[in-house]
Protein backbone atom coordinates (compact mmCIF):
# COMPACT_ATOMS: atom_id res chain seq x y z
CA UNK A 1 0.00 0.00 0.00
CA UNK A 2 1.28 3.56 -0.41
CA UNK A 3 1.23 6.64 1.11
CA UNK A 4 1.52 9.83 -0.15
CA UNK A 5 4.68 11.39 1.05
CA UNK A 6 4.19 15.11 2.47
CA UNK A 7 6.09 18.10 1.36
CA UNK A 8 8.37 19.06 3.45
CA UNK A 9 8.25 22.54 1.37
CA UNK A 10 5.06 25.11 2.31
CA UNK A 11 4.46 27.97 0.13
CA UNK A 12 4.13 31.16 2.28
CA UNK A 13 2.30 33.36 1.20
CA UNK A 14 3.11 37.03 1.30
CA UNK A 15 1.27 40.02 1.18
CA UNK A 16 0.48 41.40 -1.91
CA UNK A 17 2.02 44.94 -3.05
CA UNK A 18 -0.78 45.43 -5.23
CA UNK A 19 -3.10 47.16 -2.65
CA UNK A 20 -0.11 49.68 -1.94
CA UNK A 21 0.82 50.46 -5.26
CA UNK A 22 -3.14 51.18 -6.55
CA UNK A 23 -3.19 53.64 -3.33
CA UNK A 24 0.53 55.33 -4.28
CA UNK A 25 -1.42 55.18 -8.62
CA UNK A 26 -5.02 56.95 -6.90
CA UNK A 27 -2.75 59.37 -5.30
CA UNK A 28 -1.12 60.12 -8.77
CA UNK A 29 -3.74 59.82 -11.03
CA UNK A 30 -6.07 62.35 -8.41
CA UNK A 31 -2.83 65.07 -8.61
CA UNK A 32 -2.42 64.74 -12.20
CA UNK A 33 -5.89 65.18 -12.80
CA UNK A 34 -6.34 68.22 -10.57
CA UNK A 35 -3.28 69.97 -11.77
CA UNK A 36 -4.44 70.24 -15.24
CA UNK A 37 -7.89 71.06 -14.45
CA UNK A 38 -6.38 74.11 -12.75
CA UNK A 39 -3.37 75.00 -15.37
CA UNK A 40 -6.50 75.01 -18.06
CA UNK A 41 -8.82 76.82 -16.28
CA UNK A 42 -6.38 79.54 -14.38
CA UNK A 43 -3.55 81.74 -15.63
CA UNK A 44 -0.45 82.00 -13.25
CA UNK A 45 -1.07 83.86 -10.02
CA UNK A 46 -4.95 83.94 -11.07
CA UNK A 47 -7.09 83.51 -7.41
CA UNK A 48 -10.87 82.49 -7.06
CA UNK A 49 -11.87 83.13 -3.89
CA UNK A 50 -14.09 80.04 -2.64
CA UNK A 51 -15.36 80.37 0.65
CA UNK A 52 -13.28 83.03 3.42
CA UNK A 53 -10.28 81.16 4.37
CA UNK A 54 -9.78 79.57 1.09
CA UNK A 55 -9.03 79.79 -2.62
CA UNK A 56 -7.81 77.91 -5.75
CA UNK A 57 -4.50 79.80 -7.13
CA UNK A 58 -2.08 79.00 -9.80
CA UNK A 59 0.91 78.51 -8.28
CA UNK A 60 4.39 77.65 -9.81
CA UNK A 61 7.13 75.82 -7.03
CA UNK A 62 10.19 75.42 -8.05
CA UNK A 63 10.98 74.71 -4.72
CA UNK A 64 10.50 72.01 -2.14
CA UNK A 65 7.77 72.44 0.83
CA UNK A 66 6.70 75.83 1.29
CA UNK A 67 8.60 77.06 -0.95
CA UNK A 68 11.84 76.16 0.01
CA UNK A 69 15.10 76.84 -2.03
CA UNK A 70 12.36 78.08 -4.94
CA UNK A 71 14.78 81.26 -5.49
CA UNK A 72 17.63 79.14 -6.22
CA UNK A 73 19.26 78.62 -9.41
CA UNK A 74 17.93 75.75 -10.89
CA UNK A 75 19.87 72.93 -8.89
CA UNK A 76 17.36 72.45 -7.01
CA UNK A 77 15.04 70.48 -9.33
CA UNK A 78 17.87 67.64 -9.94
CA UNK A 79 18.32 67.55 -5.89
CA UNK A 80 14.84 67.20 -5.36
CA UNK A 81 14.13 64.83 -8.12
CA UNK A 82 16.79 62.75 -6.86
CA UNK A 83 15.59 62.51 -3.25
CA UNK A 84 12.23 61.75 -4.72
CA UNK A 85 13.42 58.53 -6.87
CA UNK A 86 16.05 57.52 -3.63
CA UNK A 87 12.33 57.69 -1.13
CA UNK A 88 10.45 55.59 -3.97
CA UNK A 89 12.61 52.71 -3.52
CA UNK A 90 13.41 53.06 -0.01
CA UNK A 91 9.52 53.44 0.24
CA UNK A 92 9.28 49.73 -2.32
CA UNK A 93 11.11 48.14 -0.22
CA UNK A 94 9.84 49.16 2.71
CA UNK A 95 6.31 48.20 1.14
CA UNK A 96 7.90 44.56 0.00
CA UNK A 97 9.07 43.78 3.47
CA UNK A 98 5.98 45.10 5.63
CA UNK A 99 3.38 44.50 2.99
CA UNK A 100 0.78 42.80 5.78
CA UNK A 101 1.23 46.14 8.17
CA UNK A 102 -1.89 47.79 7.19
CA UNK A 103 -1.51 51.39 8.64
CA UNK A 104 2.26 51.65 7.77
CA UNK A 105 1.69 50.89 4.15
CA UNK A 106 -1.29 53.06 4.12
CA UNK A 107 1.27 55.53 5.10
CA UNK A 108 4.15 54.63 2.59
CA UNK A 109 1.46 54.50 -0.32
CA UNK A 110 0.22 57.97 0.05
CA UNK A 111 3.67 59.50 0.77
CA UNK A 112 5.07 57.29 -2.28
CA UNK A 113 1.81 58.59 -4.19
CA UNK A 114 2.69 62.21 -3.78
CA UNK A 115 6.15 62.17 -4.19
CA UNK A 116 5.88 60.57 -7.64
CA UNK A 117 2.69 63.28 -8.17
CA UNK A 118 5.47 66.05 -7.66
CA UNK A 119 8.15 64.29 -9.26
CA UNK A 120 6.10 64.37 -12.34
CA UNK A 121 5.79 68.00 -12.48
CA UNK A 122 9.22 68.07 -11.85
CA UNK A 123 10.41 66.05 -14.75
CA UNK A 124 7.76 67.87 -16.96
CA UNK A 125 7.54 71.19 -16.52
CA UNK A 126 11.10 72.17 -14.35
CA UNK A 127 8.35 73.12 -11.55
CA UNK A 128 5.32 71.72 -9.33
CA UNK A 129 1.68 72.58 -9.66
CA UNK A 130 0.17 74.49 -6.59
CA UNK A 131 -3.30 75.30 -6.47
CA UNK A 132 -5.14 74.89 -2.94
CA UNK A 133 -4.24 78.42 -1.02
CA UNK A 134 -6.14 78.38 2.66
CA UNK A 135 -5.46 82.06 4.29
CA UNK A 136 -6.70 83.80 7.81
CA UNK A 137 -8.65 86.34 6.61
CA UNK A 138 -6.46 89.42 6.43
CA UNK A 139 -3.80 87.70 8.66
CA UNK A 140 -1.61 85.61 5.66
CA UNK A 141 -1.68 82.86 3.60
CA UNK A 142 -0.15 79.28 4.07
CA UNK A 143 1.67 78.83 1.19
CA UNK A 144 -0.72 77.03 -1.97
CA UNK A 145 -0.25 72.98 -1.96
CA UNK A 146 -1.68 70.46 -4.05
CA UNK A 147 -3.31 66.88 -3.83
CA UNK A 148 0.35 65.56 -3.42
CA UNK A 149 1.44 67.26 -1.02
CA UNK A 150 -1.87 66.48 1.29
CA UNK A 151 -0.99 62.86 0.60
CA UNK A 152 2.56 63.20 2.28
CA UNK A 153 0.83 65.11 5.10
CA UNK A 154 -1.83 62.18 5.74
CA UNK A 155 0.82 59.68 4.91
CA UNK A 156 3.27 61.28 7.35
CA UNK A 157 0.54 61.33 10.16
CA UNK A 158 -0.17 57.98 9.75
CA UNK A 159 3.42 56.90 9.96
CA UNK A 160 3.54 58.96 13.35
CA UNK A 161 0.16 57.65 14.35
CA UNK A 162 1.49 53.95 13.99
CA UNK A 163 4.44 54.12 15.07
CA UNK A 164 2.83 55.68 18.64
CA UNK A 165 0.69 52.91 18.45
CA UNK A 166 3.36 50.46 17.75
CA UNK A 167 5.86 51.76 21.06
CA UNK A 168 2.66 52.01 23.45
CA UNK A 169 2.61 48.63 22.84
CA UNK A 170 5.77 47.66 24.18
């Protein structure tokens, strides 16, 4: 009589990148989408107010958040571009080796999703889209942001947000 001999090999199963990476492509496909609504509809420095503390603006950055090193030569855009390719595969493999951590890839998609949102502008037009400009009424304006930018925000709160989560449980 035989017996079937077991396998002394088990496939494990990993988590999937594929959730991750259509979060990181909403992300992109949302700021690409947005940004040239806005560059057809508005001319450069054109405002519509839309309620009292904010307003869609074209807004050119060459710059990095808030406007950072946007007076600079030019450099800048190869600097930034390359810290934005280096953080997309530090953020893949990140992804790859926590793919079942639910809240930290949240996290990783939408900063990966907006970095690649800017990095396109970047690579096309030597600048990023800004469009969303919230203001205190006659105190200032923060400076204008787009979808890709809020994704790093949420992305980055999240990341904070888990890993508070992840120490109180030690």
């Amino acid at each position: 009589m035989a017996t079937k001999k077991k396998s002394t090999f088990s496939a494990v199963s990993r988590p999937s990148l594929a959730p991750w990476l259509g979060i990181a492509f909403l992300v992109i496909l949302l700021d690409q989408i947005t940004k040239i609504m806005i560059t057809r509809l508005f001319t450069l420095g054109e405002e519509k107010p839309v309620t009292g503390f904010f307003n869609l603006v074209l807004a050119y950055n060459r710059g990095a958040a808030f406007s950072f090193l946007s007076d600079q030569g030019g450099w800048q855009r190869y600097f930034f571009t390359a810290i934005a390719v280096a953080a997309v595969g530090f953020i893949l493999y990140l992804l790859r080796k926590n793919a079942g951590q639910r809240m930290f890839c949240w996290a990783l998609a939408l900063i990966m999703g907006g970095a690649l949102g800017n990095l396109i502008d970047r690579l096309a037009y030597g600048h990023v889209i800004d469009f969303l400009d919230f203001h205190l009424a006659g105190v200032g304006h923060f400076p204008a942001f787009n979808i890709a930018d809020s994704a790093i925000c949420i992305g980055a709160f999240l990341f904070i947000v888990d890993e508070l989560r992840r120490v109180n449980k030690n």
